[in-house]
Each structure stands twice: as structure tokens, then as C-alpha cells.
Protein backbone atom coordinates (compact mmCIF):
# COMPACT_ATOMS: atom_id res chain seq x y z
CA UNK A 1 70.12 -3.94 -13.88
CA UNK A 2 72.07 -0.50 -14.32
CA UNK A 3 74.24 0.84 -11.37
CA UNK A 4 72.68 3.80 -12.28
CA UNK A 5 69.66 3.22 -11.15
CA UNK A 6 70.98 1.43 -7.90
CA UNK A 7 72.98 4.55 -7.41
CA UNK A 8 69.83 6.72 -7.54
CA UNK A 9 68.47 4.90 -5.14
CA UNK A 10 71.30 5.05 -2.30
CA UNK A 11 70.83 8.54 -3.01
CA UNK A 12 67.39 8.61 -1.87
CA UNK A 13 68.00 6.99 1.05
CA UNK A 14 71.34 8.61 1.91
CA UNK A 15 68.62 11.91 1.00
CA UNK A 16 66.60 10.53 4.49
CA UNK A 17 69.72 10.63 6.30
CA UNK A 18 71.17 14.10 5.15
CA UNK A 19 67.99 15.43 5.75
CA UNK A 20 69.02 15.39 10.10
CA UNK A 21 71.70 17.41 8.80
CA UNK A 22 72.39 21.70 7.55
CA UNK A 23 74.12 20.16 4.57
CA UNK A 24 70.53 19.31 2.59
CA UNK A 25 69.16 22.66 3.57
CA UNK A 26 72.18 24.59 2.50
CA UNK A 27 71.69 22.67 -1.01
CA UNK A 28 68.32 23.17 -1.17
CA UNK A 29 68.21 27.06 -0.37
CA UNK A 30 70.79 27.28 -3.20
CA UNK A 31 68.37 25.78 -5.49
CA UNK A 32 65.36 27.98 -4.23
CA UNK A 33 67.75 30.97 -4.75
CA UNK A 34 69.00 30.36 -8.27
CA UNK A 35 65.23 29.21 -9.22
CA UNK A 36 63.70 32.55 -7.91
CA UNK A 37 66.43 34.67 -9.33
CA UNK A 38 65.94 32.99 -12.92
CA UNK A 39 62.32 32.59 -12.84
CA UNK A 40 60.85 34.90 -10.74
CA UNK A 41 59.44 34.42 -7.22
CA UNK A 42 56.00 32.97 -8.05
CA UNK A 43 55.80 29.57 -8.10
CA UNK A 44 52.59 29.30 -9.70
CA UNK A 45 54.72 30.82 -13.28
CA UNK A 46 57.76 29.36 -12.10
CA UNK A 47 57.52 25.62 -12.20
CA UNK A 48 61.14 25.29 -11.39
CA UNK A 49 60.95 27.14 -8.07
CA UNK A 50 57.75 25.19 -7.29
CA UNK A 51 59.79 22.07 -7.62
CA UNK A 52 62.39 23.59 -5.64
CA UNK A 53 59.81 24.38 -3.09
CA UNK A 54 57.82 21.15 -2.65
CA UNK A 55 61.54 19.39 -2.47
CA UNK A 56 62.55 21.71 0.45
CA UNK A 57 58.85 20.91 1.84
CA UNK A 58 59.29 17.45 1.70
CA UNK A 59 62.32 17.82 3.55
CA UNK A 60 60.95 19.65 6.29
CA UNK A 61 62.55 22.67 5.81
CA UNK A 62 60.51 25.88 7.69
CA UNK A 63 58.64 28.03 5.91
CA UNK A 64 60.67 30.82 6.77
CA UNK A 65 63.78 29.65 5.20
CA UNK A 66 61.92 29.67 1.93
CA UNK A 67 60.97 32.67 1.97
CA UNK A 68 63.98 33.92 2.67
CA UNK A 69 65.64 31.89 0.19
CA UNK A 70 63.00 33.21 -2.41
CA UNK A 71 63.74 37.07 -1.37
CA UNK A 72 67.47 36.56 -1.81
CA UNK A 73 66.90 34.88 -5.13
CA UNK A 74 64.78 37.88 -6.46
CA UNK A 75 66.36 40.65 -4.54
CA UNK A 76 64.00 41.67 -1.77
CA UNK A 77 66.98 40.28 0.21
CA UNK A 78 70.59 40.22 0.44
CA UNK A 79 71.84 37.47 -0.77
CA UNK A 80 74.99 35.65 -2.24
CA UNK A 81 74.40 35.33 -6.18
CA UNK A 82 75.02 31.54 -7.57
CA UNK A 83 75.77 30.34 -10.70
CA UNK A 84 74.90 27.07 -12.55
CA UNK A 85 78.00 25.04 -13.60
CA UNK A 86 77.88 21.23 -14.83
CA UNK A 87 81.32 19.70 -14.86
CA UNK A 88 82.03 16.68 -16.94
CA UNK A 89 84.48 13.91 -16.25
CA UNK A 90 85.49 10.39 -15.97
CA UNK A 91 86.07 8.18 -13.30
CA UNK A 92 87.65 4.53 -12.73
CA UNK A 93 87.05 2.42 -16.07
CA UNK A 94 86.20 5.22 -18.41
CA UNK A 95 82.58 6.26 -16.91
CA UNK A 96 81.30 9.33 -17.82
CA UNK A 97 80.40 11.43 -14.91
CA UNK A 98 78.47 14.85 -14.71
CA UNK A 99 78.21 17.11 -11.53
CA UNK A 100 75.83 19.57 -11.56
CA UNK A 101 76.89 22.53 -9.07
CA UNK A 102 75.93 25.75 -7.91
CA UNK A 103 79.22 28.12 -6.68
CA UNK A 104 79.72 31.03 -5.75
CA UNK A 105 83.70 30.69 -6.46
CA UNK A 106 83.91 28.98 -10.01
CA UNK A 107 87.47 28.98 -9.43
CA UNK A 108 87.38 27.36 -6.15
CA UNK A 109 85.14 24.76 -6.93
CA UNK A 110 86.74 23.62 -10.15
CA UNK A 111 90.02 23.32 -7.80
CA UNK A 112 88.18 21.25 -5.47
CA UNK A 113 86.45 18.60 -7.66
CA UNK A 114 89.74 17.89 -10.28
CA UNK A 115 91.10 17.11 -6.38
CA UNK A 116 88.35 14.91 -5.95
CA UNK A 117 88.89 13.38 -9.24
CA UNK A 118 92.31 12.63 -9.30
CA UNK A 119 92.20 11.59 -5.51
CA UNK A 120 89.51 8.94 -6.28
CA UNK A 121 91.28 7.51 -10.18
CA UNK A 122 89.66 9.94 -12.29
CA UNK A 123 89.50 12.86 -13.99
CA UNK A 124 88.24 16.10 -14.96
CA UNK A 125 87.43 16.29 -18.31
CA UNK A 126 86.26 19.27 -20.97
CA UNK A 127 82.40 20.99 -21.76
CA UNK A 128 81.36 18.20 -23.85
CA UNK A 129 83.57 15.48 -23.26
CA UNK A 130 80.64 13.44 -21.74
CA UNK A 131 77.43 15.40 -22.23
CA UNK A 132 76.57 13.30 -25.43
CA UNK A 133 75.88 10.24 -22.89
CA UNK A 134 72.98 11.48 -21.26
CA UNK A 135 69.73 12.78 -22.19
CA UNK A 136 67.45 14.94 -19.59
CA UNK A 137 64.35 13.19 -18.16
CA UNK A 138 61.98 14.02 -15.97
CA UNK A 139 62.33 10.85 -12.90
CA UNK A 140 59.54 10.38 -10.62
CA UNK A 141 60.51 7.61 -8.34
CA UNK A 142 57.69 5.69 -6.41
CA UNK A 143 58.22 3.39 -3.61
CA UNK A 144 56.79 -0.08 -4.75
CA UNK A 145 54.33 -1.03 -2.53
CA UNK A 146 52.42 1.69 -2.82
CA UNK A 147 50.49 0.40 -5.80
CA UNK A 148 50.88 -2.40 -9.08
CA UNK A 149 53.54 -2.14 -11.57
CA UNK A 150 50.83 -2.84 -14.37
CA UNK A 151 48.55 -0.44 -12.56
CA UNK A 152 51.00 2.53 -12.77
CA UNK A 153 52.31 1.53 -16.09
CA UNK A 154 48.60 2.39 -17.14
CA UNK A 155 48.22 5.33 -15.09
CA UNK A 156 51.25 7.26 -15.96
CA UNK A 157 51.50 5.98 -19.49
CA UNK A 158 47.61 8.02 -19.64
CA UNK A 159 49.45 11.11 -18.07
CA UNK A 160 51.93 11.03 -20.70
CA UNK A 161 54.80 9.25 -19.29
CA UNK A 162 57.30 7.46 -21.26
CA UNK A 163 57.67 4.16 -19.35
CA UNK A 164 57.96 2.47 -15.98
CA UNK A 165 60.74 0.65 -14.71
CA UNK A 166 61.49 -1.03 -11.67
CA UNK A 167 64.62 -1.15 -9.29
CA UNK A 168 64.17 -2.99 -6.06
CA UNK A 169 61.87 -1.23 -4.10
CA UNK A 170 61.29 1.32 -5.81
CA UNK A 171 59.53 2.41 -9.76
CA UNK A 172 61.25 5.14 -11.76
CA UNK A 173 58.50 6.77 -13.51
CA UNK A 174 60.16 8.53 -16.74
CA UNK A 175 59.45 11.43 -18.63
CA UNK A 176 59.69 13.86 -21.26
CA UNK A 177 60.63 17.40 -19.68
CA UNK A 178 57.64 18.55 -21.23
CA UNK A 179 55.83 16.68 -19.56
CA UNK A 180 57.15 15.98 -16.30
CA UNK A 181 55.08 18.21 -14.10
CA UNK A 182 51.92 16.82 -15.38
CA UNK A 183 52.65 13.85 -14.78
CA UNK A 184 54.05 14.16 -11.34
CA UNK A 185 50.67 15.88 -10.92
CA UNK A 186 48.45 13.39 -11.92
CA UNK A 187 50.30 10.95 -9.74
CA UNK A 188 49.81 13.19 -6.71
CA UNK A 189 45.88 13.21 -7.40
CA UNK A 190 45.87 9.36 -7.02
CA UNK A 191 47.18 9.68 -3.32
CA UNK A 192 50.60 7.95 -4.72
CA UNK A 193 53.88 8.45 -2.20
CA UNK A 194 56.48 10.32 -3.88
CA UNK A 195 60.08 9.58 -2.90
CA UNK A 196 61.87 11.37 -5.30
CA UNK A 197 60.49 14.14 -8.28
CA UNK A 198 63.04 16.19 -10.48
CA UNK A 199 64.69 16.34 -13.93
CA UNK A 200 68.05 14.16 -14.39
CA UNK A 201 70.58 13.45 -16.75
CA UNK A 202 69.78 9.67 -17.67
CA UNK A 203 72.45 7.93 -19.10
CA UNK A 204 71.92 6.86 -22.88
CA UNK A 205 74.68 3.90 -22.65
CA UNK A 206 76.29 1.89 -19.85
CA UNK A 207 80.29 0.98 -18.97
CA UNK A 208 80.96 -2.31 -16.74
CA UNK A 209 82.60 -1.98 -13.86
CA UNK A 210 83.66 -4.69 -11.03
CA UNK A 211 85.64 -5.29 -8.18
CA UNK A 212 88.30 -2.66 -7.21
CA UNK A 213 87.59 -0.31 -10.14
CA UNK A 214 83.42 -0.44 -8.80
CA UNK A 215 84.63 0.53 -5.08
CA UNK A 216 86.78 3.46 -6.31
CA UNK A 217 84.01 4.69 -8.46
CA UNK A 218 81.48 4.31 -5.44
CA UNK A 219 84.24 6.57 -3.31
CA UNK A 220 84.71 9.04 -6.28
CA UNK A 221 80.39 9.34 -6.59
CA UNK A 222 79.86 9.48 -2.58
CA UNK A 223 83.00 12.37 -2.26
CA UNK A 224 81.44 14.25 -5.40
CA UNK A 225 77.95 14.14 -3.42
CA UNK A 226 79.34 15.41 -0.60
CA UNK A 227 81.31 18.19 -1.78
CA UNK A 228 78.92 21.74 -1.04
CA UNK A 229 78.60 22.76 -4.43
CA UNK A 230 77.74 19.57 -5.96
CA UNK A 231 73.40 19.44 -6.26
CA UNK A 232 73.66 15.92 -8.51
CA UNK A 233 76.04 13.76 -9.36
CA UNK A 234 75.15 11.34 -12.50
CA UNK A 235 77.16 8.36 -14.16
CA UNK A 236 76.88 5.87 -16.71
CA UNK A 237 78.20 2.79 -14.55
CA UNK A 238 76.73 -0.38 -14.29
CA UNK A 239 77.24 -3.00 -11.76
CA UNK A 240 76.37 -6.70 -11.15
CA UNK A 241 74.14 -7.53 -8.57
CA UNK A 242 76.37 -9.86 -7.24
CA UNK A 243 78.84 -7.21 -6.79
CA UNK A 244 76.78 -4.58 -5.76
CA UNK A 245 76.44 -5.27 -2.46
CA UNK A 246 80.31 -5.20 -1.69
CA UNK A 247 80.44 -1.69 -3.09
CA UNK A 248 77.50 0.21 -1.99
């Protein structure tokens, strides 16, 4: 099965874990900002920001912070202003990375992730060097006991999914962008758990990875994740089972 996927899923959990910590907020008020400042601050027009919002919801984060975070994004508020960068790289055995960030010091954070990079055996790469390795989706992950594989094959294939697959314990619902929200809403109407809702770049092919090369990748991935700026990391890596263990 793809690393990938396996990655995704640390991420989820490591997601439980961050959220005890300011670090999650701080990335999710970012998001809320740039969403609102964008879109506008209704949600109801803005499906972005209402993503935004029911992530930061899940979370736990107060109702106060959002607001605040929506004023600053449209201006009611004083705010720092953000901008949307996605870096492109490679790390141990040629796989293609791409970190999606939100700075408010381009310079500094460029600085800070060819560190990363080079610190961890890869590197930084150009716009475009990558990009042609991933597609967007929409990913709506679903914890698996929550329901049947062939019964939510049926249920979000009538919503307009693309397809289900599964990755331990957990389904990845996938999507056209299009169509993501309406099918994370007809999920929601059946009472189904959500662990994990939002657009990602999947990737469209896979590079092999093992042994020493797989734990520096996993180092490069986990520093990249908790850099600040970063708000996703994505890679084309795949990993044995076997081997997966050791590394993750």
C-alpha cells in the first residue's frame, strides 16, 4: 500500500496530539485568515472559510478565536496579512515533495525550509519541478468501523465520489474538487464520523524507498510538518509494510 497514504494517516493522529498544543491553533487561524481575506467573511458563500471553520471546530478551538481570525482576514481587525506559497522539492531517493505554507516573511521561510532540506538529504527544488506529480482531490477520511466498505462505496459513489479506498483503520473517500463539499455533506447526513475533510495534492505516481533512505525521508516529512509556516506537507513515497513500522 502507498506510504502516502500511511503518512496521511500519522498525520491524523499526530493532528489529535497537536491539537493539546498553540501550534494547531496558530495554523488554523492562519487558514481562517487567508480564507476570509480571499473569500469574504461569510461562510455560507465562502466554502473555503467554512471548511476552515468546521476544521478549527473540530479542533476545539473557541468561538472567539474565529471570529477574530475572520475580522483580521477581512479587515474589521488588525491583523498580519499572509500569503499562500507552495514550495516544491525532493527528498532522500528522488521523492517529490510539496509544502504548502502560509508566511508572512517569504524570505524567511524559504531560508528555513532549503535548511530543512538539506539538513534532512534533500533539496529545494524550482515552481514546477514536482507539481506535475500530483493532482488535487478532495480526501474525506473515515474511521473504519464506523460503517461497511461496500456500504460506503455505494453511498459516496451516489454523492458523486470517485472511489473508496482503504488504509488500516481508516477509508479515504476521494473526490473531484467539484464535488468535494457535497459529498462531505451527504456523508455528514448519514451520522458518519469524520476524521479528516480537505482538498490535497494526491500523488499521481509512487518512488520506493527502504531502510535508511525511508527514515531520513520520515525525519525530512515530520521537520517540514513542524516548521510554523508549513499547513501540508505531501510526497510521493511509498513504503513496505514490513518496513513501515521501523520508520514511522
Amino acid at each position: 500500500m502507498a506510504g502516502h497514504s500511511k503518512w496521511h494517516n500519522i498525520r491524523i493522529r499526530k493532528g489529535k496530539q497537536d491539537a493539546l498544543r498553540s501550534k494547531l491553533f496558530t495554523k488554523l487561524t492562519r487558514e481562517i485568515m487567508v480564507a476570509a481575506r480571499l473569500g469574504g467573511g461569510n461562510p455560507d458563500a465562502n466554502p473555503r472559510l467554512r471548511l476552515a471553520i468546521e476544521k478549527a471546530r473540530e479542533n476545539h478551538m473557541p468561538a472567539d478565536n474565529i471570529k477574530r481570525a475572520i475580522q483580521k482576514g477581512t479587515g474589521e481587525l488588525e491583523g498580519v496579512t499572509y500569503e499562500e506559497i507552495t514550495y516544491e522539492g525532493y527528498g532522500p531517493g528522488g521523492v517529490a515533495i510539496m509544502v504548502e505554507c502560509l508566511t508572512d516573511n517569504r524570505n524567511r521561510t524559504v531560508a528555513e525550509l532549503r535548511h530543512l532540506f538539506s539538513k534532512h538529504g534533500g533539496n529545494l527544488g524550482e515552481t514546477g519541478s514536482v507539481a506535475w506529480q500530483f493532482k488535487r482531490q478532495g480526501v474525506i477520511t473515515i474511521p473504519a468501523e464506523a460503517i461497511a466498505e461496500e456500504e460506503l462505496l455505494e453511498l459516496a459513489l451516489e454523492a458523486g465520489a470517485d472511489d473508496v479506498t482503504q488504509e488500516e483503520e481508516f477509508y479515504r473517500v476521494l473526490t473531484a474538487v467539484e464535488e468535494f463539499h457535497r459529498v462531505r455533506e451527504a456523508l455528514q447526513e448519514r451520522g458518519l464520523p469524520i476524521a479528516e475533510a480537505q482538498l490535497e495534492l494526491t500523488p499521481t505516481t509512487t518512488v520506493r524507498v527502504e531502510g535508511e533512505t525511508a527514515q531520513k525521508l520520515m525525519r525530512l516529512l515530520e521537520a517540514l510538518e513542524d516548521h510554523d509556516d508549513v499547513q501540508h506537507t505531501y510526497a510521493n513515497f511509498d513504503i513496505p509494510d514490513e518496513a513501515f513500522a521501523s520508520v514511522s
